[in-house]
N, C-alpha and C. Protein backbone atom coordinates (compact mmCIF):
# COMPACT_ATOMS: atom_id res chain seq x y z
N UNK A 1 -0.61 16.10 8.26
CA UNK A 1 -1.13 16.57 6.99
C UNK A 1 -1.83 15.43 6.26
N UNK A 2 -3.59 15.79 5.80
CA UNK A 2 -4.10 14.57 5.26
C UNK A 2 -3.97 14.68 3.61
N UNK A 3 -4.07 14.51 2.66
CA UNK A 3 -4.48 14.54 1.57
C UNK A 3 -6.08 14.95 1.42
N UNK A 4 -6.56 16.13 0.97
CA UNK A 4 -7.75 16.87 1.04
C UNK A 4 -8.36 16.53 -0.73
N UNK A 5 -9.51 16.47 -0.70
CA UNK A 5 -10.09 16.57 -2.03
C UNK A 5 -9.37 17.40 -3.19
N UNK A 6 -9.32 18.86 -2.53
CA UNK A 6 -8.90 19.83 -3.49
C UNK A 6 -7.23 19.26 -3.81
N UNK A 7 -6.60 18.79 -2.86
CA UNK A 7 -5.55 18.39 -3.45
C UNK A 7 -5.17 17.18 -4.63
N UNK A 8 -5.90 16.23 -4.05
CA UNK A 8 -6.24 14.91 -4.76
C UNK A 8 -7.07 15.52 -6.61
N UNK A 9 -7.58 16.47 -5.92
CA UNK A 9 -8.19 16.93 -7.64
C UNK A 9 -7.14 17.72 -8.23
N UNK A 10 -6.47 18.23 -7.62
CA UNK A 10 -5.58 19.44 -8.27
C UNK A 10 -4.39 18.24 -9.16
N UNK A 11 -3.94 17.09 -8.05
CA UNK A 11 -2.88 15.94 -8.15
C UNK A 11 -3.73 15.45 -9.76
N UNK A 12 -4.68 14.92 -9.54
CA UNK A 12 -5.01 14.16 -10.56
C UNK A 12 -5.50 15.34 -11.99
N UNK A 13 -5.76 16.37 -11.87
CA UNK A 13 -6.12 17.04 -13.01
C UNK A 13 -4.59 17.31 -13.65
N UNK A 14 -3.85 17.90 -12.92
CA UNK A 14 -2.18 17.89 -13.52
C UNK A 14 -1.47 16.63 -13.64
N UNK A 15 -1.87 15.91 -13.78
CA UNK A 15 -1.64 14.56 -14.51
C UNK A 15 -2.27 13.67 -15.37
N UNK A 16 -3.62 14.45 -16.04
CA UNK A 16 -4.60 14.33 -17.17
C UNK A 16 -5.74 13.45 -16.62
N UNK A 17 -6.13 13.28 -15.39
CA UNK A 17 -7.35 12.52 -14.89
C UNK A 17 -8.26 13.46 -14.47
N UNK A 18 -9.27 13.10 -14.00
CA UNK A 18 -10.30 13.67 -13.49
C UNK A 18 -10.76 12.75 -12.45
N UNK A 19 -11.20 13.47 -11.25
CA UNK A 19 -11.82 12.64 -9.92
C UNK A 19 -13.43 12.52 -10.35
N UNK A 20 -13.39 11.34 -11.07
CA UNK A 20 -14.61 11.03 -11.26
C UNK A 20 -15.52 10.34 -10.34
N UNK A 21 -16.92 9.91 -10.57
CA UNK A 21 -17.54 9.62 -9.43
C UNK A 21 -16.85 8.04 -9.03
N UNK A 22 -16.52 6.96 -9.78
CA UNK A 22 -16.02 5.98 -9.80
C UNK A 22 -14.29 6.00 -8.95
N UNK A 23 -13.76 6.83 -9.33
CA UNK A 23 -12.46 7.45 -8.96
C UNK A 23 -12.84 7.61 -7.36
N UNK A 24 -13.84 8.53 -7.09
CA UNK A 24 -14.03 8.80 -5.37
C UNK A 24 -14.50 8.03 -4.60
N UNK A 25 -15.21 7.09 -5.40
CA UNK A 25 -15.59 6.14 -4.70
C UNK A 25 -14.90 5.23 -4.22
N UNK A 26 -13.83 4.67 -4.81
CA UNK A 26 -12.47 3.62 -4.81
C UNK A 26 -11.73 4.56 -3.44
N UNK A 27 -11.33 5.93 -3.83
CA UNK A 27 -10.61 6.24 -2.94
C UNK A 27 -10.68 6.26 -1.47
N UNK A 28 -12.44 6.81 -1.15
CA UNK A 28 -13.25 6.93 0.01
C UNK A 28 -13.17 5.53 0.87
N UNK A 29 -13.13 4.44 0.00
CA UNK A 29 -13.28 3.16 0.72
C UNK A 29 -11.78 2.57 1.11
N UNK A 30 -10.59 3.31 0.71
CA UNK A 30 -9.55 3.23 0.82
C UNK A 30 -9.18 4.12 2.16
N UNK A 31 -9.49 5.25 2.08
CA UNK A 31 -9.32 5.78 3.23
C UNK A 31 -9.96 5.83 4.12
N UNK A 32 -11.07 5.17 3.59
CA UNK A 32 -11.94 5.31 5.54
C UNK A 32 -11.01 3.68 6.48
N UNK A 33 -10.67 2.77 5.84
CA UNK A 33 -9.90 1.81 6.36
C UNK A 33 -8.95 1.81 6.71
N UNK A 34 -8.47 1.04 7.62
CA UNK A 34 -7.61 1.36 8.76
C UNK A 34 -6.50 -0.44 8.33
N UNK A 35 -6.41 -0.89 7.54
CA UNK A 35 -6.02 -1.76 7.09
C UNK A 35 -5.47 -1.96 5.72
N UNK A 36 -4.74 -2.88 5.24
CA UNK A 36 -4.09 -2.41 3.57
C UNK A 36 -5.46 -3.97 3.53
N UNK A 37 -6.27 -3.18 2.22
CA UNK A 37 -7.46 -4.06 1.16
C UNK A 37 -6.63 -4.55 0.09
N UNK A 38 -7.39 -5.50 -0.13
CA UNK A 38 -6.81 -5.89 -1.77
C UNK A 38 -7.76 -5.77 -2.66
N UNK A 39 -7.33 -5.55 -4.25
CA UNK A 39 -8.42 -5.18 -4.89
C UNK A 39 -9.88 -5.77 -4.70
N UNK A 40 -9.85 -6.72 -4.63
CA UNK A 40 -10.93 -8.10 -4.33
C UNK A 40 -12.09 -7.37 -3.25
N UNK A 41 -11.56 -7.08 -1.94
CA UNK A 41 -11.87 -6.40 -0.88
C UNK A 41 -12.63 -5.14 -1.54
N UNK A 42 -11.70 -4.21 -2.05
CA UNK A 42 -12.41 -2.58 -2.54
C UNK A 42 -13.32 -2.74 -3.13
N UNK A 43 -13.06 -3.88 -4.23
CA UNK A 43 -14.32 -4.06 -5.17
C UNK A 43 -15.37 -4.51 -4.04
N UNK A 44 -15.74 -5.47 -3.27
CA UNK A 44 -16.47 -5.87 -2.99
C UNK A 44 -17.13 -4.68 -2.48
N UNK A 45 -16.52 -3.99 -1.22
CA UNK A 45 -17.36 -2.20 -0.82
C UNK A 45 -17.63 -1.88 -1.49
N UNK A 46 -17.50 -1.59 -2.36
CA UNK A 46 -17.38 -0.33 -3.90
C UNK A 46 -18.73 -0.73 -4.37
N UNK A 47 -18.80 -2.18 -4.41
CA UNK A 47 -19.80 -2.46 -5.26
C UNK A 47 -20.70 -2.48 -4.40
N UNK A 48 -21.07 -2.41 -3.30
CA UNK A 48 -21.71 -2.18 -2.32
C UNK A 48 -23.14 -1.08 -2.60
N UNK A 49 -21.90 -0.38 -2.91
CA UNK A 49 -22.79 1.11 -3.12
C UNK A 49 -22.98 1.45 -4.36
N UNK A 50 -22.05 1.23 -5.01
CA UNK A 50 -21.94 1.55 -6.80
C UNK A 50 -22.05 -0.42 -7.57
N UNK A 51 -23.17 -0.43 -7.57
CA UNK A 51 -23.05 -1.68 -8.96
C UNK A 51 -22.58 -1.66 -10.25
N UNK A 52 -22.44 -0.19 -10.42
CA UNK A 52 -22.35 -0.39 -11.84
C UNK A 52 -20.68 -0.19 -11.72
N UNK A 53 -19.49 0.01 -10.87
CA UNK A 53 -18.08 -0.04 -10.75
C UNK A 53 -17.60 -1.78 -10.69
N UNK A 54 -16.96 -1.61 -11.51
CA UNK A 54 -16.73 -3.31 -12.26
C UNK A 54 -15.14 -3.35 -11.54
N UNK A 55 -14.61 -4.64 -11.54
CA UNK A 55 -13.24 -4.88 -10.81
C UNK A 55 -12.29 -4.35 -11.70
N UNK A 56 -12.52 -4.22 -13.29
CA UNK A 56 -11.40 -3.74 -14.02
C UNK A 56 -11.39 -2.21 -13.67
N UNK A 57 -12.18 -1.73 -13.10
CA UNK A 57 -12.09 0.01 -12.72
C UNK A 57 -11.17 -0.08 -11.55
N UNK A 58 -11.82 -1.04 -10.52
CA UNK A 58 -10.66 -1.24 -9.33
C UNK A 58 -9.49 -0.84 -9.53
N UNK A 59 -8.90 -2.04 -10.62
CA UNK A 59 -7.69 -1.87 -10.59
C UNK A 59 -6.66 -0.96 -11.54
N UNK A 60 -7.15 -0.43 -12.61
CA UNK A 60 -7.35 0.76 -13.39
C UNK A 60 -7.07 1.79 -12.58
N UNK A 61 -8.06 2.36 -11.74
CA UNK A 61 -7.99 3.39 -10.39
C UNK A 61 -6.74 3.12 -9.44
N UNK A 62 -6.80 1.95 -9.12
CA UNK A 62 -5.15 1.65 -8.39
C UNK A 62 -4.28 2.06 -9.07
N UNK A 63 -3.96 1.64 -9.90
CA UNK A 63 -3.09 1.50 -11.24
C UNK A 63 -2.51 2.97 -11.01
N UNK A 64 -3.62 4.40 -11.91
CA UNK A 64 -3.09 5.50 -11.25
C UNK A 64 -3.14 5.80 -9.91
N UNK A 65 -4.03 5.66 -8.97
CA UNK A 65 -3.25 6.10 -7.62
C UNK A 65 -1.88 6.05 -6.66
N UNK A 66 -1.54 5.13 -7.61
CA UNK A 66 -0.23 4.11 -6.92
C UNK A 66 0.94 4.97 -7.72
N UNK A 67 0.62 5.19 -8.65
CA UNK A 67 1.41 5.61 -9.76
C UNK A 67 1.59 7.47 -9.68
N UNK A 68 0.31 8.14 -9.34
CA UNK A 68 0.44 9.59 -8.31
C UNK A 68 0.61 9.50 -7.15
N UNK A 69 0.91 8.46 -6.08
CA UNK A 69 1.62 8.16 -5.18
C UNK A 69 0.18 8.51 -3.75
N UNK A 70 -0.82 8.56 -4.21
CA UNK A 70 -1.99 8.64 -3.03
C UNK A 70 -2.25 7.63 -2.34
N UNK A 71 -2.12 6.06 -2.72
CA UNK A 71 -1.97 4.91 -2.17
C UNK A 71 -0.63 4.21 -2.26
N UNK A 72 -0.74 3.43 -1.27
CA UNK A 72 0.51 2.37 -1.17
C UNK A 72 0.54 1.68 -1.23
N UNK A 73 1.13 0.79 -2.18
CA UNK A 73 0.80 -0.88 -2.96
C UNK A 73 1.81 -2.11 -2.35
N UNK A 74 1.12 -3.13 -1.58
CA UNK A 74 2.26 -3.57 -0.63
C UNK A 74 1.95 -4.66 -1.93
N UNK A 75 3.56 -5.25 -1.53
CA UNK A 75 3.61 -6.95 -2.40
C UNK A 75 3.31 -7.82 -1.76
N UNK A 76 2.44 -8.59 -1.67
CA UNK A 76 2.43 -9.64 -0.27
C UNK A 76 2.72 -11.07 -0.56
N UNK A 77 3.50 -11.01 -1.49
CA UNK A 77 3.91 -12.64 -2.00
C UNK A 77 3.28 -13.06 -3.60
N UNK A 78 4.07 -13.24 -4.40
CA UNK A 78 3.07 -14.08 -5.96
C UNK A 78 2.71 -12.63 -6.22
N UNK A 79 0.90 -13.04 -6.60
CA UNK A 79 0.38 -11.79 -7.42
C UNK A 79 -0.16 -10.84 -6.52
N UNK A 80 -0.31 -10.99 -5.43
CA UNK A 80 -0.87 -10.94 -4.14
C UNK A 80 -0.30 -9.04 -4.08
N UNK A 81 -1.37 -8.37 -4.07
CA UNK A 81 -1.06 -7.32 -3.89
C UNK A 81 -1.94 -5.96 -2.56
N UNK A 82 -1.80 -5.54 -1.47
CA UNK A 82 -2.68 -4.78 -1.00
C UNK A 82 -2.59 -3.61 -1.51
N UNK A 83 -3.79 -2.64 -0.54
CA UNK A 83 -3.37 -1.05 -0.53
C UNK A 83 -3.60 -0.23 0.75
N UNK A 84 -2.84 0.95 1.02
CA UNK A 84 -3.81 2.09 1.61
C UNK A 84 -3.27 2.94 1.43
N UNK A 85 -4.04 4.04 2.14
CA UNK A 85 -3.92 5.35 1.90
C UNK A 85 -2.56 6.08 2.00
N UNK A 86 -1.51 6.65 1.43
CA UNK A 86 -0.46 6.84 1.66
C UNK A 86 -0.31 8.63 2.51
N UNK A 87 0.76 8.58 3.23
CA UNK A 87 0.75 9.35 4.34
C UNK A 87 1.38 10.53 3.37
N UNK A 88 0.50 11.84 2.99
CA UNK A 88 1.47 13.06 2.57
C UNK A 88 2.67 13.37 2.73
N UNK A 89 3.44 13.06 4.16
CA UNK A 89 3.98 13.71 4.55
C UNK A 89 4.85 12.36 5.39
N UNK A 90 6.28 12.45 5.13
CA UNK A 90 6.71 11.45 5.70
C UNK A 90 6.73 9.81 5.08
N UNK A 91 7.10 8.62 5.56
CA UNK A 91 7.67 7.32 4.54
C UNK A 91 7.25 6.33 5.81
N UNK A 92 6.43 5.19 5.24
CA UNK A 92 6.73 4.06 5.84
C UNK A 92 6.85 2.99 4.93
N UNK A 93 7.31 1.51 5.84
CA UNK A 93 7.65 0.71 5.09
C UNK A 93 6.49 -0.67 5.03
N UNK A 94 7.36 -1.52 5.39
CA UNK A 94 6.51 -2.70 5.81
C UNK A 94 6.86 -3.90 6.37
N UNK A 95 6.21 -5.26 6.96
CA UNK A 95 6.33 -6.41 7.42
C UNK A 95 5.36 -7.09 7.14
N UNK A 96 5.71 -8.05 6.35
CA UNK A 96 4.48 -8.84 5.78
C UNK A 96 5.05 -10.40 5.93
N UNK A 97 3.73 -10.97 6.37
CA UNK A 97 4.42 -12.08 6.78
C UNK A 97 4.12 -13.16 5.47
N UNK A 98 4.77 -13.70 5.18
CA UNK A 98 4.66 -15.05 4.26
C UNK A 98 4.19 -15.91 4.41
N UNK A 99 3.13 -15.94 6.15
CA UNK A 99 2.72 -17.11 5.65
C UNK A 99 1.03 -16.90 5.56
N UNK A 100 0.63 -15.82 6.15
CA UNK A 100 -1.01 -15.46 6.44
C UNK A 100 -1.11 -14.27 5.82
N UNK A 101 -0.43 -13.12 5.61
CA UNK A 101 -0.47 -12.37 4.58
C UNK A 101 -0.63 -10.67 5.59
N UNK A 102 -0.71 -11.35 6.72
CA UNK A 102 -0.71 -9.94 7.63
C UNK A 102 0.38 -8.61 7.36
N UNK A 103 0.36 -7.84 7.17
CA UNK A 103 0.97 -6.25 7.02
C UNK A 103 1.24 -5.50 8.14
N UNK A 104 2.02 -4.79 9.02
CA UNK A 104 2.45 -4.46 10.04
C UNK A 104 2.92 -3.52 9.29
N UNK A 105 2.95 -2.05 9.27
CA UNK A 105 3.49 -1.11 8.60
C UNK A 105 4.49 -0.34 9.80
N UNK A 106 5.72 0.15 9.63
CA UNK A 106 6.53 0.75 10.03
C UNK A 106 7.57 1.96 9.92
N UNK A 107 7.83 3.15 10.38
CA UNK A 107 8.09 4.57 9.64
C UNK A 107 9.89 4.42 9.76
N UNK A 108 10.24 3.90 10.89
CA UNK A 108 11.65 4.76 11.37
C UNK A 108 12.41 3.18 10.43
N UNK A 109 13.43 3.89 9.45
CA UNK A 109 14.22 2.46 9.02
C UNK A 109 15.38 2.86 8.91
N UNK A 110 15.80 4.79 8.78
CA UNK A 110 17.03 4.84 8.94
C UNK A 110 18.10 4.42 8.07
N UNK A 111 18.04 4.68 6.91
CA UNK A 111 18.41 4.11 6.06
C UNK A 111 19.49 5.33 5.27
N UNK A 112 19.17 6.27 5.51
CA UNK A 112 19.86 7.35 5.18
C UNK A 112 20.86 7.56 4.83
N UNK A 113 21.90 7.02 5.55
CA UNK A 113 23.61 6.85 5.67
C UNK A 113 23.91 5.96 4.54
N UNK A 114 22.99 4.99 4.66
CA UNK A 114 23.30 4.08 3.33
C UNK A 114 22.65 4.33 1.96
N UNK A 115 21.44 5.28 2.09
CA UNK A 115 21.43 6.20 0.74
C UNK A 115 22.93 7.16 0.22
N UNK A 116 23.20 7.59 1.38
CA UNK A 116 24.28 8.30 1.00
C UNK A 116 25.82 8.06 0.77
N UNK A 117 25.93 6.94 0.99
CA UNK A 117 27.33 6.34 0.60
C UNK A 117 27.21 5.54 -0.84
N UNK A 118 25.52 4.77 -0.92
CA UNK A 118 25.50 4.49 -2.53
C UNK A 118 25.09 5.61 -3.50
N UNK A 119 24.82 6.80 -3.17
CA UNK A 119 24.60 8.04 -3.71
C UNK A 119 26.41 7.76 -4.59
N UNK A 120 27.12 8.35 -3.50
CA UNK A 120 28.24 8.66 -3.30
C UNK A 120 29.58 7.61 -4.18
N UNK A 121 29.11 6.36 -3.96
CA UNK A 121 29.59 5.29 -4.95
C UNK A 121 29.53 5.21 -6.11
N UNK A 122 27.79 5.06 -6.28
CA UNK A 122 27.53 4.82 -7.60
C UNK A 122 27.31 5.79 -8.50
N UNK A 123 27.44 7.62 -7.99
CA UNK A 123 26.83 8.47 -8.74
C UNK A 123 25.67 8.51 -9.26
N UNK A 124 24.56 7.39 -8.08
CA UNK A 124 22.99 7.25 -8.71
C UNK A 124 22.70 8.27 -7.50
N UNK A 125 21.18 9.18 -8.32
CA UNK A 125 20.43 9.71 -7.52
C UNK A 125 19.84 9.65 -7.26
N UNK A 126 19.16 9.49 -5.84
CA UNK A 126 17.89 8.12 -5.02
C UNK A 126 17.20 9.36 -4.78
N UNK A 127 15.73 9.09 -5.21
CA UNK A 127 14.57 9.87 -5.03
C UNK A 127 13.89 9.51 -3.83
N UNK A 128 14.05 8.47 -3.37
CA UNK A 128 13.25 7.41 -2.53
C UNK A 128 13.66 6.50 -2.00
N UNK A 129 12.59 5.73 -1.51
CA UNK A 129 12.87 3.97 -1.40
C UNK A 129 11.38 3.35 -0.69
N UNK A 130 11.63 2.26 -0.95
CA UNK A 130 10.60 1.44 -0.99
C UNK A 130 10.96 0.15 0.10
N UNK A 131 10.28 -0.16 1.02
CA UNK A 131 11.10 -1.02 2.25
C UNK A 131 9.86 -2.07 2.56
N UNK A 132 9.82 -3.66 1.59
CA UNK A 132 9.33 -5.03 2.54
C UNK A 132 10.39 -5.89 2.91
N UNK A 133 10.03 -6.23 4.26
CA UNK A 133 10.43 -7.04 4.80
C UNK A 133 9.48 -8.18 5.12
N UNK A 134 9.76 -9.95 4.68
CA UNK A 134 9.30 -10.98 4.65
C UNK A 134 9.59 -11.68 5.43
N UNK A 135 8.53 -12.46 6.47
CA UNK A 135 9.03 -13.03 6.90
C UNK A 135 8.40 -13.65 7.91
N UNK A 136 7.74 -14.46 9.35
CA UNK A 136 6.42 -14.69 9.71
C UNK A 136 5.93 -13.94 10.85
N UNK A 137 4.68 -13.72 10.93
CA UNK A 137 4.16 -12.72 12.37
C UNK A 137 4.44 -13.50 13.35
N UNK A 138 4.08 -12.85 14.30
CA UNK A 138 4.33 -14.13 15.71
C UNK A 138 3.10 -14.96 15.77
N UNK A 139 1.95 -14.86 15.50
CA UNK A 139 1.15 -15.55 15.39
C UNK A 139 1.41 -17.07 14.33
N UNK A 140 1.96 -16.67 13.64
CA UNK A 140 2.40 -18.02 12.85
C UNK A 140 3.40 -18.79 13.23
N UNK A 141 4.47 -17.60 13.80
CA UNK A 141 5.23 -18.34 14.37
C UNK A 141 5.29 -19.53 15.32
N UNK A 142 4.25 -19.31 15.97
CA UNK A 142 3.45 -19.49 17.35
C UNK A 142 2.51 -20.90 16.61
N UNK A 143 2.02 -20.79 15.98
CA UNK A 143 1.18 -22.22 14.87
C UNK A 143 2.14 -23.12 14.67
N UNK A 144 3.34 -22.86 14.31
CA UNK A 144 4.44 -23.77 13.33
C UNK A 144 5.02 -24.49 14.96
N UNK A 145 5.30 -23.65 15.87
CA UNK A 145 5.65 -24.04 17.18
C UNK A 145 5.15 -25.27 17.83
N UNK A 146 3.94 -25.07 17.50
CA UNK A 146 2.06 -25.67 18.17
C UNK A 146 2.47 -27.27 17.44
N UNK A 147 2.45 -26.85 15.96
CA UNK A 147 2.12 -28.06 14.95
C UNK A 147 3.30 -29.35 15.29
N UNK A 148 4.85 -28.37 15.15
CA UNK A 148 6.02 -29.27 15.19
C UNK A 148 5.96 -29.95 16.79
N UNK A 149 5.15 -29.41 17.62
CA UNK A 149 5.22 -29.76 19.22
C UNK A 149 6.71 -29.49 19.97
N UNK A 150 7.22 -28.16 19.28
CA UNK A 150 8.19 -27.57 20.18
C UNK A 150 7.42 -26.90 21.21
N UNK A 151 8.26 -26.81 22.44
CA UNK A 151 7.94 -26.31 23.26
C UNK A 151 9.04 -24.12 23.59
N UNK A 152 7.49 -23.73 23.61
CA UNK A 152 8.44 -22.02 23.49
C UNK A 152 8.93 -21.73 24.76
């Protein structure tokens, strides 16, 4: 299941926005990518085609998409923030490495059992969850290896 225009308009009109031309444009360049962008990145496409979409719209437009849940806002360390397109249907998480900033996204975490025993503890009711994990790709790993002159 993708997220369709009519839905994305229906999402954003029942939550007092409008899919404006600036609005579709941000989104389009979000979903045609196959990678989490950072604002920096969108703006740069965006402006590609639209000059007159300024970086404070960027992130304005993030701001609510993230917030109606159509994109997914990874933390990647500091202020350091990506995005993409978030999956209708179904949860993933993440792996981001700390030291190059790479994103590895991941669905199965299984976490369930332990929603439900802190359900069950604390009398809190979990809508969700939200899953980074920090820590280095193998490629870095593999640099730090190189540099210290261990042998793998």
């Amino acid at each position: 299941m993708r997220f369709t225009e009519k839905k994305i308009t229906t999402l954003l009109k029942n939550n007092g926005y409008k899919l404006t031309r600036q609005r579709r444009a941000i989104l389009d360049i979000i979903a045609r990518s196959h990678e989490h962008l950072t604002p920096a990145a969108i703006y740069e496409r965006v402006h590609e085609e639209y000059k007159d979409i300024g970086l404070v719209t960027v992130y304005r437009t993030l701001d609510i998409f993230t917030r109606l849940g159509l994109v997914c806002e990874v933390h990647a360390g500091g202020n350091g923030r990506s995005y993409l397109m978030r999956r209708p249907s179904g949860h993933h998480h993440h792996l981001i490495c700390a030291d190059c900033g790479t994103v590895i996204d991941f669905s199965n975490c299984e976490l369930h059992e332990l929603e439900q025993r802190l359900c069950h503890e604390t009398g809190f009711k979990i809508n969700g969850h939200f899953l980074e994990l920090i820590g280095q790709c193998r490629d870095c790993q593999k640099k730090k290896l190189i540099v210290r002159g261990d042998n793998a």
